[in-house]
C-alpha atoms as a PDB file:
ATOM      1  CA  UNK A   1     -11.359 -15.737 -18.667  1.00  0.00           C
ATOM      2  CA  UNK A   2     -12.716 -12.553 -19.705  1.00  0.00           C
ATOM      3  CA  UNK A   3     -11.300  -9.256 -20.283  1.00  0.00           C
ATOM      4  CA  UNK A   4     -11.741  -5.709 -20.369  1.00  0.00           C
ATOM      5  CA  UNK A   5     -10.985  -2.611 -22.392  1.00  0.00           C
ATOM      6  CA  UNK A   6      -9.126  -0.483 -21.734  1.00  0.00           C
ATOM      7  CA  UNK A   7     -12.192   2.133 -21.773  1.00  0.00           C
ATOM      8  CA  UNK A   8     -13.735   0.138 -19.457  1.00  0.00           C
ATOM      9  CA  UNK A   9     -11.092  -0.182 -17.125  1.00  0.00           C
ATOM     10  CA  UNK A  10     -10.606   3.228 -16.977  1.00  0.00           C
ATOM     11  CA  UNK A  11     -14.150   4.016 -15.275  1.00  0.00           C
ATOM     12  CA  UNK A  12     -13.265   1.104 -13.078  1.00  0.00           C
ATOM     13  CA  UNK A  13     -10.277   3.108 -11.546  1.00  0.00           C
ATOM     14  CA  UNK A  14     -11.911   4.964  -9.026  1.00  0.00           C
ATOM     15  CA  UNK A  15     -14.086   1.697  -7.611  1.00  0.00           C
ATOM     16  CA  UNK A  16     -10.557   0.159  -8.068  1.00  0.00           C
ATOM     17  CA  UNK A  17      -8.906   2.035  -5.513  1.00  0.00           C
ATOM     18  CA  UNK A  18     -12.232   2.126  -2.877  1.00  0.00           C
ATOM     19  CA  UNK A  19     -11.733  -1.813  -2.973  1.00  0.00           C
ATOM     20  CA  UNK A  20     -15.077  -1.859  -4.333  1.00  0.00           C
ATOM     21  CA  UNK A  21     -15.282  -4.568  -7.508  1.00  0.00           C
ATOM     22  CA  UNK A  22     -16.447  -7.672  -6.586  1.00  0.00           C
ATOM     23  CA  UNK A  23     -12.861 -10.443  -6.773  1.00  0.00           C
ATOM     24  CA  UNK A  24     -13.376 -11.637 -10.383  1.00  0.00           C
ATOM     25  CA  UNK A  25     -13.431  -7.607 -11.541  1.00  0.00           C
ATOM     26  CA  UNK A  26     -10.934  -6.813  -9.067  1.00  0.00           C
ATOM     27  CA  UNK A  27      -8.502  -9.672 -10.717  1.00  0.00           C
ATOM     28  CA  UNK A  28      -9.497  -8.597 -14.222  1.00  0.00           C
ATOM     29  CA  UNK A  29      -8.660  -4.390 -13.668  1.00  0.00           C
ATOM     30  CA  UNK A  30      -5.466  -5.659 -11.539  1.00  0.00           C
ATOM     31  CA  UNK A  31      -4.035  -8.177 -14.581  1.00  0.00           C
ATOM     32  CA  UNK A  32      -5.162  -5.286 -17.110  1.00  0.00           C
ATOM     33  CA  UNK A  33      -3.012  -2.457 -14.984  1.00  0.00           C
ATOM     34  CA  UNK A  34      -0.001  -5.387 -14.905  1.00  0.00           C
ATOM     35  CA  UNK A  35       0.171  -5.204 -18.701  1.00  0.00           C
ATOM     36  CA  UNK A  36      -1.417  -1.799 -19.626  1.00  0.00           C
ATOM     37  CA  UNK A  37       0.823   1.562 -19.375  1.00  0.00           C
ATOM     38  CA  UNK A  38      -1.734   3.778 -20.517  1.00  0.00           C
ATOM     39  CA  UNK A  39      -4.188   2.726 -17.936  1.00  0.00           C
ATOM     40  CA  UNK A  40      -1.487   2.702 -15.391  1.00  0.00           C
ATOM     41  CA  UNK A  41      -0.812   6.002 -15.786  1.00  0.00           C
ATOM     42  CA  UNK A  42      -4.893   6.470 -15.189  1.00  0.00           C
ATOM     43  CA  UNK A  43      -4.847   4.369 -12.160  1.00  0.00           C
ATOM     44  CA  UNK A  44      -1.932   6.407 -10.970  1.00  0.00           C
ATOM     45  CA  UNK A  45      -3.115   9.671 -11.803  1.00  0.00           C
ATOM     46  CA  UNK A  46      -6.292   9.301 -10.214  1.00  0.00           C
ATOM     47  CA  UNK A  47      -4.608   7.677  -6.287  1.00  0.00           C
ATOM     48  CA  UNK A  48      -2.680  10.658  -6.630  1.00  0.00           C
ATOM     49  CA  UNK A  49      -6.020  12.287  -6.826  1.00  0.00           C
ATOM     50  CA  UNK A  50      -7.471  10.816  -3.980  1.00  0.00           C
ATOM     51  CA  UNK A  51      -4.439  10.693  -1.793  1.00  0.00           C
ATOM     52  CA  UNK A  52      -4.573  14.372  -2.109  1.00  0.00           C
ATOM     53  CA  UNK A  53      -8.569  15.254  -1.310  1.00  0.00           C
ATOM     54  CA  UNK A  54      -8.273  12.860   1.433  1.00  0.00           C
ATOM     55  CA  UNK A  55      -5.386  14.369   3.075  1.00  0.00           C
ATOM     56  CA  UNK A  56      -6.673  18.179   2.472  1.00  0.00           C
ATOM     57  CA  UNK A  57      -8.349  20.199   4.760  1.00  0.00           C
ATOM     58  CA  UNK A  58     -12.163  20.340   3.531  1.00  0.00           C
ATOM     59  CA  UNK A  59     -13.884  24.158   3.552  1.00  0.00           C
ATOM     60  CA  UNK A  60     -16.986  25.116   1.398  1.00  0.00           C
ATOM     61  CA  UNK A  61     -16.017  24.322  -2.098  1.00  0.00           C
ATOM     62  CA  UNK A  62     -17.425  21.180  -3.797  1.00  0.00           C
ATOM     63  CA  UNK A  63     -15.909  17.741  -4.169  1.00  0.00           C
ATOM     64  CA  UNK A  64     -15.550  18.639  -8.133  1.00  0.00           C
ATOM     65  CA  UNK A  65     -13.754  21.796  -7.555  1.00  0.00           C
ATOM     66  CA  UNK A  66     -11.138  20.272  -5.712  1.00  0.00           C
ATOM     67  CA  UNK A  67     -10.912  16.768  -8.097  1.00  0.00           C
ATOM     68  CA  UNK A  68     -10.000  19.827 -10.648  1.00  0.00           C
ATOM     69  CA  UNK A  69      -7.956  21.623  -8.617  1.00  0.00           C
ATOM     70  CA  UNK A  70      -5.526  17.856  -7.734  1.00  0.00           C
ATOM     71  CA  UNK A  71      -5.833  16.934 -11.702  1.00  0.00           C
ATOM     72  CA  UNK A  72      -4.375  20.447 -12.602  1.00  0.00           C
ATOM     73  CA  UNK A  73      -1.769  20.357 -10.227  1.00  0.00           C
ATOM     74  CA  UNK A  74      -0.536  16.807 -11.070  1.00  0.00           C
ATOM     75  CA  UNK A  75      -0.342  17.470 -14.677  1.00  0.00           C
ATOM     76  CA  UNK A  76       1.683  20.178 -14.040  1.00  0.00           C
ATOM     77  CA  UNK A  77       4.386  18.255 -12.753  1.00  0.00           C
ATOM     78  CA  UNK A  78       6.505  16.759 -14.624  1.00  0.00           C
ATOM     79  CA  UNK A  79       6.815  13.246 -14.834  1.00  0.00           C
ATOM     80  CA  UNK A  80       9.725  10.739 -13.688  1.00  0.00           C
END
């Protein structure tokens, strides 16, 4: 069975969370997260991202600006 990098697995995060890797990838990021506390904290870092856009009211600025404006925010915080 293959694996991935942690590198790549990394700029599979965000198709990760959409649910949009084919099974075999999907396995492979999902076994890589299991073992992988680095990329974990990715992963989680970035559906913190996302939870937030998606539940934020959307005005004129771009979808960057506010990706920025989350990531900020959550490293701000501290950690558990």
């Amino acid at each position: 069975m293959a694996t991935f990098s942690c590198m790549e697995v990394q700029e599979m995060v965000t198709d990760y969370l959409h649910k949009e890797l084919d099974g075999e990838k999907r396995n492979l990021v999902k076994e890589h997260l299991g073992g992988c506390g680095d990329c974990l904290s990715h992963y989680s870092t970035e559906a913190q991202i996302s939870t937030l856009i998606i539940s934020s009211s959307w005005n004129q600025e771009s979808t960057q600006e506010i990706v920025n404006r989350v990531r900020l925010r959550i490293e701000s915080e501290p950690e558990n």
